[in-house]
Protein backbone atom coordinates (compact mmCIF):
# COMPACT_ATOMS: atom_id res chain seq x y z
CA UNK A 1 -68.67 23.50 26.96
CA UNK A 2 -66.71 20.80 24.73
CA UNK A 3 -68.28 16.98 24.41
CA UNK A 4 -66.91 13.86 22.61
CA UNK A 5 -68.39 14.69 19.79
CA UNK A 6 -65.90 17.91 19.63
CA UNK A 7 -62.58 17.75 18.35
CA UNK A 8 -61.90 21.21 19.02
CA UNK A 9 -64.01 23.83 20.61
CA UNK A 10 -63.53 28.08 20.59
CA UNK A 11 -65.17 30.13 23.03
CA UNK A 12 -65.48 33.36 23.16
CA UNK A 13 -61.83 33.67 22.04
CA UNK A 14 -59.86 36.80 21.38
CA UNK A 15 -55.92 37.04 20.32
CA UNK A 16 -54.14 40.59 20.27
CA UNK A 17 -50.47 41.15 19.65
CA UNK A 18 -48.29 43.63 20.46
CA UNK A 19 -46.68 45.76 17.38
CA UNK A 20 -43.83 48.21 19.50
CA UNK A 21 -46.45 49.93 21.99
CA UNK A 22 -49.78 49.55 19.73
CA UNK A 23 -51.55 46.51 20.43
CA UNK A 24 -53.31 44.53 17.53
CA UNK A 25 -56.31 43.02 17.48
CA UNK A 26 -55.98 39.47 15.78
CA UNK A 27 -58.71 37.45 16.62
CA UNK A 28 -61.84 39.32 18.83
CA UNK A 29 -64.53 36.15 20.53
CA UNK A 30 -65.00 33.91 18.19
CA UNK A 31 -66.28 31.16 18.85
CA UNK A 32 -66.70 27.80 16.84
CA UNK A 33 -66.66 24.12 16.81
CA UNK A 34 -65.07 21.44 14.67
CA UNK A 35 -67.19 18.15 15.06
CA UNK A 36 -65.29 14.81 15.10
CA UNK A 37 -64.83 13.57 11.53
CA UNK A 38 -65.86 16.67 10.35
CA UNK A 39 -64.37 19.23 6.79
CA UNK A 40 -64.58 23.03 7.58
CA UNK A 41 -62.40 25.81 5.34
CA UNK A 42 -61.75 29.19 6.84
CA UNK A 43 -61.89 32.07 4.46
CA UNK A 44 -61.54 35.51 4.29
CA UNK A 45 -59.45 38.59 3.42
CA UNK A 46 -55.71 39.36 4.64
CA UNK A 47 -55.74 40.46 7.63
CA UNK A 48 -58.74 38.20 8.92
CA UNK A 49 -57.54 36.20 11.77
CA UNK A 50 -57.72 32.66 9.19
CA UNK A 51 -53.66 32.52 10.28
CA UNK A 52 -54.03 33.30 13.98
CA UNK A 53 -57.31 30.65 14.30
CA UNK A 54 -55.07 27.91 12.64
CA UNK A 55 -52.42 28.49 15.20
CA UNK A 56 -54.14 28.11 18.06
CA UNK A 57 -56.46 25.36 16.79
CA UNK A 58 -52.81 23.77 16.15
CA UNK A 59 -51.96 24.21 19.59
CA UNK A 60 -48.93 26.80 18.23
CA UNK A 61 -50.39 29.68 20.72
CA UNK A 62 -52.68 30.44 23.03
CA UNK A 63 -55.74 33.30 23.38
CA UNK A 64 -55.39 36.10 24.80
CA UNK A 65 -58.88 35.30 26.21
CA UNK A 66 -61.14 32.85 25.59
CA UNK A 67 -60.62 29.10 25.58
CA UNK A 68 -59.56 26.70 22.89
CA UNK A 69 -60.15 23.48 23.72
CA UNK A 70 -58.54 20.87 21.73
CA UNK A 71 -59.29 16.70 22.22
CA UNK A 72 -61.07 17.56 25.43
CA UNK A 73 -58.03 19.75 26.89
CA UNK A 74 -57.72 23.79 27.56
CA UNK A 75 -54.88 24.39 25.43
CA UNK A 76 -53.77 27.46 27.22
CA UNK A 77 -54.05 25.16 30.48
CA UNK A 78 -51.07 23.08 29.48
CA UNK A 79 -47.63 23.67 29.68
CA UNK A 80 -45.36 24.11 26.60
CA UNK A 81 -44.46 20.31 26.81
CA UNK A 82 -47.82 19.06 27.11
CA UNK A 83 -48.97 21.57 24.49
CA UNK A 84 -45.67 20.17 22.22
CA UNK A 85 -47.09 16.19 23.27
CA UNK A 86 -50.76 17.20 21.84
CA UNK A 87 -49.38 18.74 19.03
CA UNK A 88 -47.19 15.36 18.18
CA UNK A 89 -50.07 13.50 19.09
CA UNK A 90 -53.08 14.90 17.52
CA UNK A 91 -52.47 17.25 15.13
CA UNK A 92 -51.01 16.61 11.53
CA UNK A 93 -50.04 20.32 9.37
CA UNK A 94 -49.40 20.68 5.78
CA UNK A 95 -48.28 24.19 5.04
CA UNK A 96 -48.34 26.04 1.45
CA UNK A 97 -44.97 26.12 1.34
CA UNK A 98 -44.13 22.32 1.84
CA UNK A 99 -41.67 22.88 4.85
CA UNK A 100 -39.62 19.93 3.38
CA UNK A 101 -36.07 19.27 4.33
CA UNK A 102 -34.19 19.80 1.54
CA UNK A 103 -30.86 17.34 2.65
CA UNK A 104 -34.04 14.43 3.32
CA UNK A 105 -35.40 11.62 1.30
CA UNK A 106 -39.33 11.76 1.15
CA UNK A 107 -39.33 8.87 3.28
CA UNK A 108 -36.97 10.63 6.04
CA UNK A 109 -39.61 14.01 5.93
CA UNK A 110 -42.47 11.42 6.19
CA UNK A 111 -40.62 9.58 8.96
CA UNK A 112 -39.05 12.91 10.95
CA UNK A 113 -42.30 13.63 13.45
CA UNK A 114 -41.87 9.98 14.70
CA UNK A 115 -38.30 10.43 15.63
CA UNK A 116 -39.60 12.69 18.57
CA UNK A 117 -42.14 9.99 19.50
CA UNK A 118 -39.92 7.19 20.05
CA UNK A 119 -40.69 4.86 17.26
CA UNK A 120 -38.02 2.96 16.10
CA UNK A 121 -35.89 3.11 12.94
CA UNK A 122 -37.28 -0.12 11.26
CA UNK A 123 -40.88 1.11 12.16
CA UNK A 124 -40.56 4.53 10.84
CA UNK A 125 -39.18 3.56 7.38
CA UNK A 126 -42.18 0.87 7.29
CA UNK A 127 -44.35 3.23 8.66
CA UNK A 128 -43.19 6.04 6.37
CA UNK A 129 -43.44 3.96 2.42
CA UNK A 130 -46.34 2.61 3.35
CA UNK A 131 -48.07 6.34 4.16
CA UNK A 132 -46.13 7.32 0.53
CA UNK A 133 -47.38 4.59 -1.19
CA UNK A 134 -50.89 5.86 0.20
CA UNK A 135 -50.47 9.25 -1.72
CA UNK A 136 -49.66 7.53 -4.84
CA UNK A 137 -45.07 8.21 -4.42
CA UNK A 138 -44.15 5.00 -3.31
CA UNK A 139 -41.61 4.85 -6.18
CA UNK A 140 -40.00 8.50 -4.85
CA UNK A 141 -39.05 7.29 -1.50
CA UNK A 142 -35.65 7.93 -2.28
CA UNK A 143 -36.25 11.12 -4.16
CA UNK A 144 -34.91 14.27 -2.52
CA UNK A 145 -37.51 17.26 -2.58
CA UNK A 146 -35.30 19.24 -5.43
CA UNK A 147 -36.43 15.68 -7.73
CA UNK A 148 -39.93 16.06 -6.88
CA UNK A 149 -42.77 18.67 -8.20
CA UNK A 150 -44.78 20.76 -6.76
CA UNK A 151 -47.97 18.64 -6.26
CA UNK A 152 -45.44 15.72 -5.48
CA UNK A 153 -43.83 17.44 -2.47
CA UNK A 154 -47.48 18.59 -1.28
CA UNK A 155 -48.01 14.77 -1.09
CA UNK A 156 -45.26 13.63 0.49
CA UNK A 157 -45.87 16.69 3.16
CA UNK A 158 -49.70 15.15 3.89
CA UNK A 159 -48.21 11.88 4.33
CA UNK A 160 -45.58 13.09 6.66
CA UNK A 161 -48.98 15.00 8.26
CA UNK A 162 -50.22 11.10 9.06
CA UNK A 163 -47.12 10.24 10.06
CA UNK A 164 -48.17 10.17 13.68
CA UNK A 165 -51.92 9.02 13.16
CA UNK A 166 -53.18 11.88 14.09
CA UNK A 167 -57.15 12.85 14.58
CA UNK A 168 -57.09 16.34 13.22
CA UNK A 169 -55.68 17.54 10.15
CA UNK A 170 -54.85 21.05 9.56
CA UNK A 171 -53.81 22.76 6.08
CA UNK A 172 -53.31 26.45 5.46
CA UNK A 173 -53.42 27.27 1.54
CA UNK A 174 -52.45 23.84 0.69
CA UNK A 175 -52.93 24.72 -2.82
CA UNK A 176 -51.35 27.84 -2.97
CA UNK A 177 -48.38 27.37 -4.83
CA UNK A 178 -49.85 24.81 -7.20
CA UNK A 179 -51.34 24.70 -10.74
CA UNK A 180 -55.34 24.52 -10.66
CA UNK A 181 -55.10 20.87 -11.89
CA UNK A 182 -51.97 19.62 -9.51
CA UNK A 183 -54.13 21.72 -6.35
CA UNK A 184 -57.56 19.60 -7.32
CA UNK A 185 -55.73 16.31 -7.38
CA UNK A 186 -54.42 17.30 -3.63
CA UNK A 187 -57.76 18.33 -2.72
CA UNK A 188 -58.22 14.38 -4.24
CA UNK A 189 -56.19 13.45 -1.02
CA UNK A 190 -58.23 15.74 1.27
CA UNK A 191 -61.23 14.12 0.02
CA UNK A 192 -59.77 10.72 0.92
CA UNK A 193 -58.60 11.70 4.38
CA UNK A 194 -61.76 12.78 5.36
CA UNK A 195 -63.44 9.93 4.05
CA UNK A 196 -60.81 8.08 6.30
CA UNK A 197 -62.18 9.86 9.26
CA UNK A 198 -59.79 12.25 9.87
CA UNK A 199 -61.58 15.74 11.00
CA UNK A 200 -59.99 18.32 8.14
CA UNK A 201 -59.39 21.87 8.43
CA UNK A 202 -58.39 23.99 5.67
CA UNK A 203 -57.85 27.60 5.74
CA UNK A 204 -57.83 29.32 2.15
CA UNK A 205 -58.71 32.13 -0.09
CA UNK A 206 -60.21 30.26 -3.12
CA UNK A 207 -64.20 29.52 -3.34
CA UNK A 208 -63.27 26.35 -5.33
CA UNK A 209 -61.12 24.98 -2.84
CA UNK A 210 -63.20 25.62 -0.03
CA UNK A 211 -66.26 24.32 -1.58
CA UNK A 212 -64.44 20.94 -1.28
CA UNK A 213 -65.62 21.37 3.01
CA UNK A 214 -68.51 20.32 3.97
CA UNK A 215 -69.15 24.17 5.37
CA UNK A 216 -66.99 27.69 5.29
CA UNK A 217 -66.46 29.23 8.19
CA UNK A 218 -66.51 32.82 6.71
CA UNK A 219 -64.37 35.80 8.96
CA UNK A 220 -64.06 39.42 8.65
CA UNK A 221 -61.80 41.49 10.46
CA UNK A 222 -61.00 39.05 13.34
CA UNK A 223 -64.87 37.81 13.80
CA UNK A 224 -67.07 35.48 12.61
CA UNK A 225 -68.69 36.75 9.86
CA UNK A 226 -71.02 33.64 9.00
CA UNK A 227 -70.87 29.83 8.62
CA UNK A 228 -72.35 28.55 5.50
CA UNK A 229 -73.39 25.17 4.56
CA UNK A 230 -72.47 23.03 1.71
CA UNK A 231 -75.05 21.12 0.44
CA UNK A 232 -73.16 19.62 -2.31
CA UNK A 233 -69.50 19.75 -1.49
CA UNK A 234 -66.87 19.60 -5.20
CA UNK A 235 -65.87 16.39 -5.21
CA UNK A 236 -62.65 15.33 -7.21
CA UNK A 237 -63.07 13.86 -10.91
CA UNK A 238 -61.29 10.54 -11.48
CA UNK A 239 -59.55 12.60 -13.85
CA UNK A 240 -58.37 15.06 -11.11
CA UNK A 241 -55.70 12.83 -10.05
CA UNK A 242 -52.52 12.66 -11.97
């Protein structure tokens, strides 16, 4: 069973797909928890389960057993509108491929997931500079994502993560497409976040970027090979940042 101090709980929980008539085996019982306030990376090899377990912790699918329970709630309980309003809510993504719009200012990405929770224009432009200005872009505001870099629109998609306060962060390969010094000065950010409070998940492939967690959740064809411990998580260098 889940408790306060859980800001998302698996149990037991399997995911299987269907390919044409042969069903796959995705995910098969694990089960973990993510403490409130708490850094955890995912790794493994393709073909794991690390992209399946970050959709349903996101609340983007359900188990096919098992229960995911996610800020006290059975995801898989909820309909798709309450699943969509916990999502909005509580979750914040930042994907390896940026998932800017291209025809939008940074601001307007950083300001979009408010839109669908009613806050108003002049609060969602106020709202949105001042979570830029928090990842060091306040002067690219107006910048379209074709004027930014790489490392540049991987900041303005974690501010456009917070754009909805929300408790849980998730991040699959938010390095990938990044140089090594451009990824550590995002990993800067994650550092910062969790600091913040914010409970961080991370799913990846490279030691050096998990070792930023505070433990690695280690799977292995769909199951949970082992957690380890991180005594001494990386921490950024001043110099990280650019």
């Amino acid at each position: 069973m889940s408790d306060a101090t859980d800001a998302v709980v698996l149990e037991g929980v399997s995911k299987t797909y269907q390919l044409g008539d042969q069903p796959v085996a995705a995910l098969g019982g694990v089960s973990m928890r993510l403490p409130r306030g708490s850094y955890t990376a995912v790794m493994g090899p393709s073909g794991s389960g690390k992209s399946t377990l970050m959709n349903l912790v996101g609340c983007l699918d359900t188990p096919t057993s098992g229960r995911v329970v996610v800020d006290g709630q059975d995801v898989a309980a909820l309909s798709d509108r309450e699943r969509t309003r916990l999502r909005g809510r509580e979750i914040g993504f930042v994907f390896q491929t940026f998932n800017l719009m291209p025809r939008l200012t940074a601001a307007e990405n950083v300001a979009l997931p408010m839109v669908f929770q009613g806050v108003s224009a002049a609060e969602r432009e106020l709202r949105a500079r001042q979570l830029l200005d928090r990842v060091g872009l306040a002067e690219r505001a107006n910048h379209r994502p074709r004027e930014l870099s790489g490392g540049q629109r991987q900041r303005v998609a974690i501010a456009r993560a917070l754009a909805n306060d929300p408790a849980l962060l998730l991040a699959d390969e938010p390095t990938g497409n990044l140089d090594s010094a451009t990824g550590r000065a995002i990993m800067s950010q994650f550092a910062d976040l969790h600091r913040a409070g914010n409970t961080v998940l991370v799913v990846t492939h490279e030691r050096p970027i998990a070792e930023h967690a505070d433990r690695i959740v280690h799977l292995l064809d769909g199951e949970l090979e082992r957690v380890e411990t991180i005594d001494e998580p990386r921490r950024p260098h001043a110099g990280d940042t650019q």
